[in-house]
PDB file of N, CA and C in Angstrom:
ATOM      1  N   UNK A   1      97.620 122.148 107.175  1.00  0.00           N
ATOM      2  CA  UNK A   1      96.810 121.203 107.914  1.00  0.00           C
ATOM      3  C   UNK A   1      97.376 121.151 109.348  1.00  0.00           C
ATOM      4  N   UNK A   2      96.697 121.017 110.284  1.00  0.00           N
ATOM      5  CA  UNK A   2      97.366 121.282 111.706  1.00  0.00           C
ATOM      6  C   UNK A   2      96.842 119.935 112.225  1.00  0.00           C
ATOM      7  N   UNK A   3      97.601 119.721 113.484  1.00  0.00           N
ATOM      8  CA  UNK A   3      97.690 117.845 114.181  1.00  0.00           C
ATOM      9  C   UNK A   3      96.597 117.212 113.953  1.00  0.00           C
ATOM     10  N   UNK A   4      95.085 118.385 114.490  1.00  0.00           N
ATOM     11  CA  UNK A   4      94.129 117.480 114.778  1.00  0.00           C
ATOM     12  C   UNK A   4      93.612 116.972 113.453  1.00  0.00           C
ATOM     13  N   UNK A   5      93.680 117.840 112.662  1.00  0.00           N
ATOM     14  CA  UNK A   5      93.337 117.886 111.214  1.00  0.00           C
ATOM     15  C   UNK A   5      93.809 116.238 110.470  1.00  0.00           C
ATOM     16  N   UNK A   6      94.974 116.563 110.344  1.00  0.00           N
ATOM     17  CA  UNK A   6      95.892 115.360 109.907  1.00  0.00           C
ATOM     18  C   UNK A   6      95.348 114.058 110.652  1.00  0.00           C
ATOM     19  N   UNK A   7      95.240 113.713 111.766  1.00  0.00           N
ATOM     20  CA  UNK A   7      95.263 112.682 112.586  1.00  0.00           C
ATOM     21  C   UNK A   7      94.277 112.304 112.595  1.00  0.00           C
ATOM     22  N   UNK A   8      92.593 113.552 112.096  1.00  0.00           N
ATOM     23  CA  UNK A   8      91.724 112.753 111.568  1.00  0.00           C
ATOM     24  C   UNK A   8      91.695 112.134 110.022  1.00  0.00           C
ATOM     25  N   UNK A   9      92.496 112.634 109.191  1.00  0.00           N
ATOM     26  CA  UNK A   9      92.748 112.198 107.809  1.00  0.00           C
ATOM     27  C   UNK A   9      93.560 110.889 107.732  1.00  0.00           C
ATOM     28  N   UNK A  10      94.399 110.118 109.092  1.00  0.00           N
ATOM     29  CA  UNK A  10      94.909 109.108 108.777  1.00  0.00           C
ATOM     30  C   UNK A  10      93.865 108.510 109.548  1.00  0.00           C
ATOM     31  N   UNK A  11      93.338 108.948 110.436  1.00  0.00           N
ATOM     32  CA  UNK A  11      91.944 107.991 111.399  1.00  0.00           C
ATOM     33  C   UNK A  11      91.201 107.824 109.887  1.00  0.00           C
ATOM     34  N   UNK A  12      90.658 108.605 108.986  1.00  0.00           N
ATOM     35  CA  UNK A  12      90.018 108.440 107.693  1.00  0.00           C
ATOM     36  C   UNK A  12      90.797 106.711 106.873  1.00  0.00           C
ATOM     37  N   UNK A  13      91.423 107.356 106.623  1.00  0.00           N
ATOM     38  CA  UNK A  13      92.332 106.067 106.094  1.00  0.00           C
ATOM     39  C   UNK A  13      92.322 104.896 106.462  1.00  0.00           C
ATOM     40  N   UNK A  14      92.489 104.477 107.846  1.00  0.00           N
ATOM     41  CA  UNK A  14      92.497 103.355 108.435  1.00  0.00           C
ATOM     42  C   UNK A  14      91.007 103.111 108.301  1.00  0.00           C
ATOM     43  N   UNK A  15      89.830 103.943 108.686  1.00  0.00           N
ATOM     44  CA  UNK A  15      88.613 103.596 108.593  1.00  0.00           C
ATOM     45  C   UNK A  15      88.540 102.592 107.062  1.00  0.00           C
ATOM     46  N   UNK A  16      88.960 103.057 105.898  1.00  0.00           N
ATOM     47  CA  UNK A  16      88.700 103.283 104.681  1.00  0.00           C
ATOM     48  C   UNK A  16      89.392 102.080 104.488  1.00  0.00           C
ATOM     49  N   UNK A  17      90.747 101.680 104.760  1.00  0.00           N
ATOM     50  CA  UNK A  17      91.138 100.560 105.042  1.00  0.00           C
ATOM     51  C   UNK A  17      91.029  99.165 105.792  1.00  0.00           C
ATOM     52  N   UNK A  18      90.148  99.402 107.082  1.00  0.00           N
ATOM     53  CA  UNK A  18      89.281  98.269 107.442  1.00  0.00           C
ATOM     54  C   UNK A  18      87.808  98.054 106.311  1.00  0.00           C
ATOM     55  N   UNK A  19      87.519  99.326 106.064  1.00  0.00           N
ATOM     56  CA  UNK A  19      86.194  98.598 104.698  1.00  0.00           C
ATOM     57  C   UNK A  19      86.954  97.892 103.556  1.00  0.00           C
ATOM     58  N   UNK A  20      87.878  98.207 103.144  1.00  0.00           N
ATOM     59  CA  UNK A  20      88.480  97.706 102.505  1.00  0.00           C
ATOM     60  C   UNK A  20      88.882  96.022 102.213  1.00  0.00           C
ATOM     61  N   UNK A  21      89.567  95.755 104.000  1.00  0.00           N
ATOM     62  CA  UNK A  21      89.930  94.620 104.151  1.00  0.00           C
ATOM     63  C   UNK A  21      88.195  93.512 104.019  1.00  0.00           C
ATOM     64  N   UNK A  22      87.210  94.318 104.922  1.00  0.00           N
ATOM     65  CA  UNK A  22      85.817  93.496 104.863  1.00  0.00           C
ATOM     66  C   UNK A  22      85.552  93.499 103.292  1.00  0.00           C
ATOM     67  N   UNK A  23      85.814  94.504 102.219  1.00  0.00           N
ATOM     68  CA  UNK A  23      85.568  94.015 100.986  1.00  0.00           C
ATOM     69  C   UNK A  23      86.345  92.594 100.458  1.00  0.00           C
ATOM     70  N   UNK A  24      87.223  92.566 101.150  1.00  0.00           N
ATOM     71  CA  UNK A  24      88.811  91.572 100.483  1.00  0.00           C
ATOM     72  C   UNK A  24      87.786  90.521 101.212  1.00  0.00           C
ATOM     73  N   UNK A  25      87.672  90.459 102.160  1.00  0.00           N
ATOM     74  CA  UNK A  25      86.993  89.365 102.974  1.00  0.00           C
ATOM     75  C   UNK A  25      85.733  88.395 102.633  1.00  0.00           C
ATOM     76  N   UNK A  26      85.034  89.676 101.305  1.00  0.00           N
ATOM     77  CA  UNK A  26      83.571  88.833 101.030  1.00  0.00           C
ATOM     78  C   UNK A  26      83.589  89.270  99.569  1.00  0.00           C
ATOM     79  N   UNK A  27      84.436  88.951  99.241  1.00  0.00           N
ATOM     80  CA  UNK A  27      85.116  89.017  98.070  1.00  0.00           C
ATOM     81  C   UNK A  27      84.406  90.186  96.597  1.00  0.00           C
ATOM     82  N   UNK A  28      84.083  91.010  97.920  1.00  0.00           N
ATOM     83  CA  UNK A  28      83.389  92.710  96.867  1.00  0.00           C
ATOM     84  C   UNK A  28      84.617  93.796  96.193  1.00  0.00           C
ATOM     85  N   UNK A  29      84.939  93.251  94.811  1.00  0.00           N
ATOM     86  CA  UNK A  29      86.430  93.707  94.758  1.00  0.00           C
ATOM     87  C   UNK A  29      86.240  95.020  94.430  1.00  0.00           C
ATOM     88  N   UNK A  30      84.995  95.640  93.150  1.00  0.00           N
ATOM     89  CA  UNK A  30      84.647  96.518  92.853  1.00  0.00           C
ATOM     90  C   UNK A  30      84.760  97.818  93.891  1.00  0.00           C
ATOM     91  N   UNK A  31      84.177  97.223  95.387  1.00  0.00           N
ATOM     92  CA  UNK A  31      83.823  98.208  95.990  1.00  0.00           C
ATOM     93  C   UNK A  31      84.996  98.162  96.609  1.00  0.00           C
ATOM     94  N   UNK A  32      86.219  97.064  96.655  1.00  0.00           N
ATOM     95  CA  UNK A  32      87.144  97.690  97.199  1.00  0.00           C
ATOM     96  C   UNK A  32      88.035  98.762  96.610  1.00  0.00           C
ATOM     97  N   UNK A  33      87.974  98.504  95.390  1.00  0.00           N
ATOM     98  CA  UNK A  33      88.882  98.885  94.537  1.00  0.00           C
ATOM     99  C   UNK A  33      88.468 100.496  94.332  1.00  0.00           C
ATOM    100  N   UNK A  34      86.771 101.063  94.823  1.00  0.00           N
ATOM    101  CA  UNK A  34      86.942 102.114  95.134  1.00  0.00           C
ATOM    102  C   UNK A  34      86.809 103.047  96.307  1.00  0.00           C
ATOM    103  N   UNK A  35      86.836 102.128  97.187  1.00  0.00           N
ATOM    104  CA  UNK A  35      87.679 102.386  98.563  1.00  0.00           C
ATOM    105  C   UNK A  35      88.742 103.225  98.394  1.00  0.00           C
ATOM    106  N   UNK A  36      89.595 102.179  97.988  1.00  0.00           N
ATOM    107  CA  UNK A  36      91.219 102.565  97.581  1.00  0.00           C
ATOM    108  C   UNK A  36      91.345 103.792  96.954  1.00  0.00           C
ATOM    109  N   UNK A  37      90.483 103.919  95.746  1.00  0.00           N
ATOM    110  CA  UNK A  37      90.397 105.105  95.271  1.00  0.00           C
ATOM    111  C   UNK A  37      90.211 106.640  95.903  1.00  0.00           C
ATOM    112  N   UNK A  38      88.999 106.309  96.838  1.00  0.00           N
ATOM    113  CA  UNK A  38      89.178 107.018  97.750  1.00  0.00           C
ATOM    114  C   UNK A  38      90.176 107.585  98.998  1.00  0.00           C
ATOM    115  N   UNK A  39      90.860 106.537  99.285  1.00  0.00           N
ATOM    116  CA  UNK A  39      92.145 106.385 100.101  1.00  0.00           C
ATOM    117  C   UNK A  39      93.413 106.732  99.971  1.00  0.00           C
ATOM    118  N   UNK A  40      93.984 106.711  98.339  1.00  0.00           N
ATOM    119  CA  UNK A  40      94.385 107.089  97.844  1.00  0.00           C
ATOM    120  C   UNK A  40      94.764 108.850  97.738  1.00  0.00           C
ATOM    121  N   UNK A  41      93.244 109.592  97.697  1.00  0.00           N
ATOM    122  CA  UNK A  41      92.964 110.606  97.373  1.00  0.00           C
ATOM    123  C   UNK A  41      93.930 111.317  98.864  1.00  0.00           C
ATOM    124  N   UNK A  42      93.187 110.806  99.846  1.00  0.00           N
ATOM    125  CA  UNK A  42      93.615 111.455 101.409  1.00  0.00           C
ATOM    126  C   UNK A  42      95.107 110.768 101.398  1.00  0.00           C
ATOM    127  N   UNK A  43      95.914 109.849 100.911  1.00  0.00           N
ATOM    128  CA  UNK A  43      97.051 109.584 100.956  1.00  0.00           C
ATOM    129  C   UNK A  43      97.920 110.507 100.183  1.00  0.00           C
ATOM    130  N   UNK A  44      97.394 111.362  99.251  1.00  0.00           N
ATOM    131  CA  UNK A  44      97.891 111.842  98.477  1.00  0.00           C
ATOM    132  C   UNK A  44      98.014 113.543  99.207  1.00  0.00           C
ATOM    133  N   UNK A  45      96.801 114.056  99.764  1.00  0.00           N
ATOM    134  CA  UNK A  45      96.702 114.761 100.688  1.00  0.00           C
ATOM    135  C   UNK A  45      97.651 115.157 101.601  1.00  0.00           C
ATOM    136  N   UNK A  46      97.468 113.993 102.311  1.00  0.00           N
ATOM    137  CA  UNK A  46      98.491 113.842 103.176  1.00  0.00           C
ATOM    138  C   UNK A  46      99.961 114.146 103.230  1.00  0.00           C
ATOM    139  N   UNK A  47     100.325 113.520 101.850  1.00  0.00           N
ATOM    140  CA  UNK A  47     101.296 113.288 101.603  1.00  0.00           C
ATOM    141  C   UNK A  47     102.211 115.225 101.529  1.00  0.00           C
ATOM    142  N   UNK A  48     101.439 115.589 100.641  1.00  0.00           N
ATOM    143  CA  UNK A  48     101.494 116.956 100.300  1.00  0.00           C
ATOM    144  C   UNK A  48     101.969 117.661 101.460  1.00  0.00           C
ATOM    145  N   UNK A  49     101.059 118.093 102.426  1.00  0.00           N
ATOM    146  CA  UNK A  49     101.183 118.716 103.940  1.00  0.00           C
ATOM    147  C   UNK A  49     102.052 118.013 104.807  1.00  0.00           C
ATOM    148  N   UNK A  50     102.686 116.557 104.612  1.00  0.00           N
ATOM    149  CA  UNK A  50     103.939 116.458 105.155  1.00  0.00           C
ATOM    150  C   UNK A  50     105.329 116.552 104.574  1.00  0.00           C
ATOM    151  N   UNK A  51     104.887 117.371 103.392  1.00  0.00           N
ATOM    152  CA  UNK A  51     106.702 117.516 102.698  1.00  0.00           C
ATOM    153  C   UNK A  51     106.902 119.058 103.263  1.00  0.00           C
ATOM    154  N   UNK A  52     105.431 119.335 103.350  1.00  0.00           N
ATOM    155  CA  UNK A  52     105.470 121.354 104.141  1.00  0.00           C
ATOM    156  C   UNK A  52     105.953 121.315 105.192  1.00  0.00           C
ATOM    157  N   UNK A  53     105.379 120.187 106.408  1.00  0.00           N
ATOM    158  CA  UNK A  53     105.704 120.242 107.436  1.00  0.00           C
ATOM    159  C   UNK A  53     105.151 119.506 108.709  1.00  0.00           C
ATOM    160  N   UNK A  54     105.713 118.457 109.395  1.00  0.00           N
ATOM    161  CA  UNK A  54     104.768 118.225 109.813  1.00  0.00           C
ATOM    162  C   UNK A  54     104.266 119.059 111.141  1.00  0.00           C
ATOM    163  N   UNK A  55     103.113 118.941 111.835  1.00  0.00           N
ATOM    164  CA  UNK A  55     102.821 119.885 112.483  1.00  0.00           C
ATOM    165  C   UNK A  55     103.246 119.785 113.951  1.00  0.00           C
ATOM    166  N   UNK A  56     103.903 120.163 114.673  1.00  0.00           N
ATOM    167  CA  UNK A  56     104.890 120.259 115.851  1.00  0.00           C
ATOM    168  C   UNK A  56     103.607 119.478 117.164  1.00  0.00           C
ATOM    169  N   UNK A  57     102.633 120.149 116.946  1.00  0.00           N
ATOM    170  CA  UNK A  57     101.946 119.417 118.370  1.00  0.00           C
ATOM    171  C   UNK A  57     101.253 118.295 117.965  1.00  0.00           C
ATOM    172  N   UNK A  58     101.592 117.282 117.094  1.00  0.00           N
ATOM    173  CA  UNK A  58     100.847 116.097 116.709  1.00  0.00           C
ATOM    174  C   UNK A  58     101.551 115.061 117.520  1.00  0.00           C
ATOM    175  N   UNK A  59     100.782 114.371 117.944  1.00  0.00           N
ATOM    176  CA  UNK A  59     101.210 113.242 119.065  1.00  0.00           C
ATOM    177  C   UNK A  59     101.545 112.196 117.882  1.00  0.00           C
ATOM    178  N   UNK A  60     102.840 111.541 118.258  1.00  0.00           N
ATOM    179  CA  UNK A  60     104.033 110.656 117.360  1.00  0.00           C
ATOM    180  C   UNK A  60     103.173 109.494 117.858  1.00  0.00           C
ATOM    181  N   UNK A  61     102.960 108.951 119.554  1.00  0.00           N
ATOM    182  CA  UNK A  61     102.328 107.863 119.349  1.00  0.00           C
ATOM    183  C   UNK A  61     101.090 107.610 118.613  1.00  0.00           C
ATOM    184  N   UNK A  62     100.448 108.391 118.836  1.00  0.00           N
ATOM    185  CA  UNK A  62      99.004 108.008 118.160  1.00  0.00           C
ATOM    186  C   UNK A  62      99.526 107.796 116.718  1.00  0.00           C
ATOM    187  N   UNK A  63     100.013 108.817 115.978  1.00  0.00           N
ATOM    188  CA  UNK A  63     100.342 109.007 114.689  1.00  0.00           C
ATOM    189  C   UNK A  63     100.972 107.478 113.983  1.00  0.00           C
ATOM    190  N   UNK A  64     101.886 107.414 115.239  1.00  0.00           N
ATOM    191  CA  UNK A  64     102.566 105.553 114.619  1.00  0.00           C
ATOM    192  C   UNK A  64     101.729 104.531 115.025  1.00  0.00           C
ATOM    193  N   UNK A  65     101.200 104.711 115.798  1.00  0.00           N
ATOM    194  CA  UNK A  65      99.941 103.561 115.917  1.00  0.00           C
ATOM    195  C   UNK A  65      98.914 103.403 114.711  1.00  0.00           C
ATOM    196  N   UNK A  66      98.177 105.155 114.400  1.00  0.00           N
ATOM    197  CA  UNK A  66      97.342 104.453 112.911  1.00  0.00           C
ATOM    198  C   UNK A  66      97.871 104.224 111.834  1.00  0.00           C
ATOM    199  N   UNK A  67      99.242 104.587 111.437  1.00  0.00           N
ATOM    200  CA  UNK A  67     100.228 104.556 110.023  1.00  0.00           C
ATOM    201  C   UNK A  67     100.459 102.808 110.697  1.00  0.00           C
ATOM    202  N   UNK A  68     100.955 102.526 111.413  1.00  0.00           N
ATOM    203  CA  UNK A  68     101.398 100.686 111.850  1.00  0.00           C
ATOM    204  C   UNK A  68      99.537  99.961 111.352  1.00  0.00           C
ATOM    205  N   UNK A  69      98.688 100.755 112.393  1.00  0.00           N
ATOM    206  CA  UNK A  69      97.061  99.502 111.813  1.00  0.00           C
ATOM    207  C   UNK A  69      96.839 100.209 110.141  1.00  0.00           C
ATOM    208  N   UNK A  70      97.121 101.017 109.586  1.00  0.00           N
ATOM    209  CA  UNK A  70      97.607 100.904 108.421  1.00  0.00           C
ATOM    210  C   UNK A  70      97.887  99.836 107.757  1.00  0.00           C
ATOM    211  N   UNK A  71      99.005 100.019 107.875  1.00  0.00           N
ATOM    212  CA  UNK A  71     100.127  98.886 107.046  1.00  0.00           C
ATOM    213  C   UNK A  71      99.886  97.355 107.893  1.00  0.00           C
ATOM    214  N   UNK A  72      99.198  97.013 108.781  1.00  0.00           N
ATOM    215  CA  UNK A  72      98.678  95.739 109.248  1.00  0.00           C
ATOM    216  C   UNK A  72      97.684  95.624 108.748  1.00  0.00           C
ATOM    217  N   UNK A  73      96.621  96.522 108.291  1.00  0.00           N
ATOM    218  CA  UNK A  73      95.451  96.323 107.416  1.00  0.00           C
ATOM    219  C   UNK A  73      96.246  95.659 105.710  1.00  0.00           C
ATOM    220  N   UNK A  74      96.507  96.413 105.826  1.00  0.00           N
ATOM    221  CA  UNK A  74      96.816  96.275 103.968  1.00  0.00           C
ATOM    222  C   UNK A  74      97.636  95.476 103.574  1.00  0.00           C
ATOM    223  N   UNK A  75      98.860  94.757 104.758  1.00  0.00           N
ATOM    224  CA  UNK A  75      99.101  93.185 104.988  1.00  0.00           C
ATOM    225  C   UNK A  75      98.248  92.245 104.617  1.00  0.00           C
ATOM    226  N   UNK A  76      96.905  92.248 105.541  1.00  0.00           N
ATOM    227  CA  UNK A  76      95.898  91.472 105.235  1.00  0.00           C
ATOM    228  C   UNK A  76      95.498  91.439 103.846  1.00  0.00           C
ATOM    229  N   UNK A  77      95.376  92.584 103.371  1.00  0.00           N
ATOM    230  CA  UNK A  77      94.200  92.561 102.307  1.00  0.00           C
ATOM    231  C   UNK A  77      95.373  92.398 100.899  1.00  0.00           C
ATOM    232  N   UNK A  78      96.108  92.550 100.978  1.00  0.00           N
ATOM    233  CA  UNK A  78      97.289  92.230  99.958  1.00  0.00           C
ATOM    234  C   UNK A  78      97.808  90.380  99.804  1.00  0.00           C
ATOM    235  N   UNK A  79      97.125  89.299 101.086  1.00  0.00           N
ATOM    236  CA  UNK A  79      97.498  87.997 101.346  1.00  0.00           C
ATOM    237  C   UNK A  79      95.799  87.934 100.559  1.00  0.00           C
ATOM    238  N   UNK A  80      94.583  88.585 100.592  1.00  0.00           N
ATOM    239  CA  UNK A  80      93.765  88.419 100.319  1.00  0.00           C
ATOM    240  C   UNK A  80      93.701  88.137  98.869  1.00  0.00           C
ATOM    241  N   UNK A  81      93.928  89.249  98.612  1.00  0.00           N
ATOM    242  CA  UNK A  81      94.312  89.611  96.683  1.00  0.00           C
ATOM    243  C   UNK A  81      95.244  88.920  95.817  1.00  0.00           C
ATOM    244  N   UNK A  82      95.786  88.515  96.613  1.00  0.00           N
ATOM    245  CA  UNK A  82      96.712  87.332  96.109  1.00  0.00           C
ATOM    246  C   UNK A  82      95.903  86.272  95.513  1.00  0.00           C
ATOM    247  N   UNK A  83      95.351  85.560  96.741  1.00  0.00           N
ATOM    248  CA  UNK A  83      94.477  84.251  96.667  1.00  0.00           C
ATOM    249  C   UNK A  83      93.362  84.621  95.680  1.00  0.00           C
ATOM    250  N   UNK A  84      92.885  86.056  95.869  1.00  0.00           N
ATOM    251  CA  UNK A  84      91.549  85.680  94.748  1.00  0.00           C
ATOM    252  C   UNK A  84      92.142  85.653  93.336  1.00  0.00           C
ATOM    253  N   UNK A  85      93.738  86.701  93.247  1.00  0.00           N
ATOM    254  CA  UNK A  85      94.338  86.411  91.975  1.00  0.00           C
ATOM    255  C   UNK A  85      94.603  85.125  91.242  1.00  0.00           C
ATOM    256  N   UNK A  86      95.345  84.405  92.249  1.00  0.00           N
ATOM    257  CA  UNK A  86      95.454  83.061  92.085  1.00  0.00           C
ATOM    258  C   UNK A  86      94.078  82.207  91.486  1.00  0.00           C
ATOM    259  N   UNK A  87      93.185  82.478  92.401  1.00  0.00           N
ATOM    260  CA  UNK A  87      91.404  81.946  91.363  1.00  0.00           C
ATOM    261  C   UNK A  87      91.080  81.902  90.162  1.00  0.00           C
ATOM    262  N   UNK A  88      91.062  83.460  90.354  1.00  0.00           N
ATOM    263  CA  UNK A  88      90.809  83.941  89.175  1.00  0.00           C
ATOM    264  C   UNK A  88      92.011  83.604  87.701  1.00  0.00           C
ATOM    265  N   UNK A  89      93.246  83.065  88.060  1.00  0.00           N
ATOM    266  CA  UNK A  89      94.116  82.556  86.904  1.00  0.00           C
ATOM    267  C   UNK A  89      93.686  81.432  86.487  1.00  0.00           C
ATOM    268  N   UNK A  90      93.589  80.360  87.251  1.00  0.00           N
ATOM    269  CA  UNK A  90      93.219  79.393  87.517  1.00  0.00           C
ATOM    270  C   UNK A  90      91.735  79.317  86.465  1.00  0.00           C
ATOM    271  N   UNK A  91      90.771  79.763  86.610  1.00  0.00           N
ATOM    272  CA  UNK A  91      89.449  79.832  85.952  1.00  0.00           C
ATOM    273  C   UNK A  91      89.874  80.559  84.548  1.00  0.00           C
ATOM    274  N   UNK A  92      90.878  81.648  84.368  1.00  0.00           N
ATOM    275  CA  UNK A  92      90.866  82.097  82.907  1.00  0.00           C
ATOM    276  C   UNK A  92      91.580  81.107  82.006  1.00  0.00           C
ATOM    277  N   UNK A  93      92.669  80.047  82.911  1.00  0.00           N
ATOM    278  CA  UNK A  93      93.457  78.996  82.254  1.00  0.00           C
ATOM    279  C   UNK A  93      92.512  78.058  81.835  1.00  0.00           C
ATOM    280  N   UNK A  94      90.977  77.831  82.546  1.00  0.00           N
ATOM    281  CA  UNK A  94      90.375  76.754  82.263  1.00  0.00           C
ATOM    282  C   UNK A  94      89.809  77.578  81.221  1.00  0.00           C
ATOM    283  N   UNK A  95      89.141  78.127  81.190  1.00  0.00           N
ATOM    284  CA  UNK A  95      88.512  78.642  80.081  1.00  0.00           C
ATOM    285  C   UNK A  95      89.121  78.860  78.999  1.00  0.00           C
ATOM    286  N   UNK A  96      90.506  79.111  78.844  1.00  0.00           N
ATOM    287  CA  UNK A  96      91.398  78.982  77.779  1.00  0.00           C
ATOM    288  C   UNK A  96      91.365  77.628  77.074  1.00  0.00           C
ATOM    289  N   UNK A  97      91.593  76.659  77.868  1.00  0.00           N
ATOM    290  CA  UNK A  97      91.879  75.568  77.393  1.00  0.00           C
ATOM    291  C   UNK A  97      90.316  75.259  77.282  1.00  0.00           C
ATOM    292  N   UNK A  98      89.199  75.281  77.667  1.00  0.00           N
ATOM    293  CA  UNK A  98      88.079  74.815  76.976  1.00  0.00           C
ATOM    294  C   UNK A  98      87.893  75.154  76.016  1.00  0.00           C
ATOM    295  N   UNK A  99      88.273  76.655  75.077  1.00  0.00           N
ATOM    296  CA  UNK A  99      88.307  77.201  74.038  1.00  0.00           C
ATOM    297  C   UNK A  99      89.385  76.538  73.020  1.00  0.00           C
ATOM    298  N   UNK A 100      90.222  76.089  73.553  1.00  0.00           N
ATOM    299  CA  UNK A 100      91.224  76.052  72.448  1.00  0.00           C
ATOM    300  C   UNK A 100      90.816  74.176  72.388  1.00  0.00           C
ATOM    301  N   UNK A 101      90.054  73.418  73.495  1.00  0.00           N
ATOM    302  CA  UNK A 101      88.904  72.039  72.657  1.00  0.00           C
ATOM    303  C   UNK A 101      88.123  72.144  72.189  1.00  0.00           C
ATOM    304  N   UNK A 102      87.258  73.337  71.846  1.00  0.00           N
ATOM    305  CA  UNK A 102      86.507  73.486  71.085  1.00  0.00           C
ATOM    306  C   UNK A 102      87.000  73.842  70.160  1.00  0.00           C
ATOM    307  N   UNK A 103      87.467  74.947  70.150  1.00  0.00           N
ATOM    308  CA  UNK A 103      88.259  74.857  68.285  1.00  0.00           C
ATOM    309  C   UNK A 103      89.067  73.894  67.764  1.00  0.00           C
ATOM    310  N   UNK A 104      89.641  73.081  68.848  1.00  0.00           N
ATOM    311  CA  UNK A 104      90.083  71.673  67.972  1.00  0.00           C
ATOM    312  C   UNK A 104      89.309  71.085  67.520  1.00  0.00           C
ATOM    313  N   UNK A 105      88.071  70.746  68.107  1.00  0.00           N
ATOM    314  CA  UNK A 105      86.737  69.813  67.605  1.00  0.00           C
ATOM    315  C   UNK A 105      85.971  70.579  66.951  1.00  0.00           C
ATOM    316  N   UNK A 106      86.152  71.988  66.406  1.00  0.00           N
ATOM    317  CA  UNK A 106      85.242  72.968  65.903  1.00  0.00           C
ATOM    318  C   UNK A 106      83.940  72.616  66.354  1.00  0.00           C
ATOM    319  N   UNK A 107      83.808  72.857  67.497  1.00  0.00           N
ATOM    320  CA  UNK A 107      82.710  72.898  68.002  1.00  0.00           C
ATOM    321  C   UNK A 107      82.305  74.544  68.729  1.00  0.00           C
ATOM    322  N   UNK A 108      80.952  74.630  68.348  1.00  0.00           N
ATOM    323  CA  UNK A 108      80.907  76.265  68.160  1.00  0.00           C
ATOM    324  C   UNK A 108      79.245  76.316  69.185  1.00  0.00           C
TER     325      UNK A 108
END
């Protein structure tokens, strides 16, 4: 993979990672979750062609600028996932315990 190549595959990423964060945002988890999947794929990519080498004329700033809005994206969306986790416990605890008053009152 050569600079320009690469540098559009992390420009990919970050793209893939701002849809991401707008999924976290309007709480479309499905479609984030295959975002990621997708993101994943080119992270994995990536990953590969920089244990070969990385490529000598790739500009370091640009390169640390989209790996940094990277990892500032996925900051966000990781404070996101939290909170809907937190919800979502919250609602399976209630529903637990409405189940376990109804089977006290055998009510069906």
């Amino acid at each position: 993979m050569n600079s320009a190549e690469m540098l559009a595959r992390y420009e990919d990423m970050l793209r893939l990672s701002q849809q991401m964060l707008a999924c976290a945002r309007q709480n479309e988890w499905d479609r984030l979750v295959a975002l990621e999947q997708a993101r994943t794929t080119i992270s994995g990519d990536l990953a590969k062609s920089a244990n070969k080498n990385l490529p000598k004329q790739i500009n370091p700033v640009k390169l640390r600028k989209l790996i940094l809005d990277i990892l500032d994206t996925d900051k966000e969306i990781k404070v996101l996932i939290e909170s809907w986790r937190e919800q979502l416990q919250k609602i399976l605890g209630s529903l637990g315990n409405e189940k376990k008053l109804l089977n006290f009152y055998d009510i069906t």
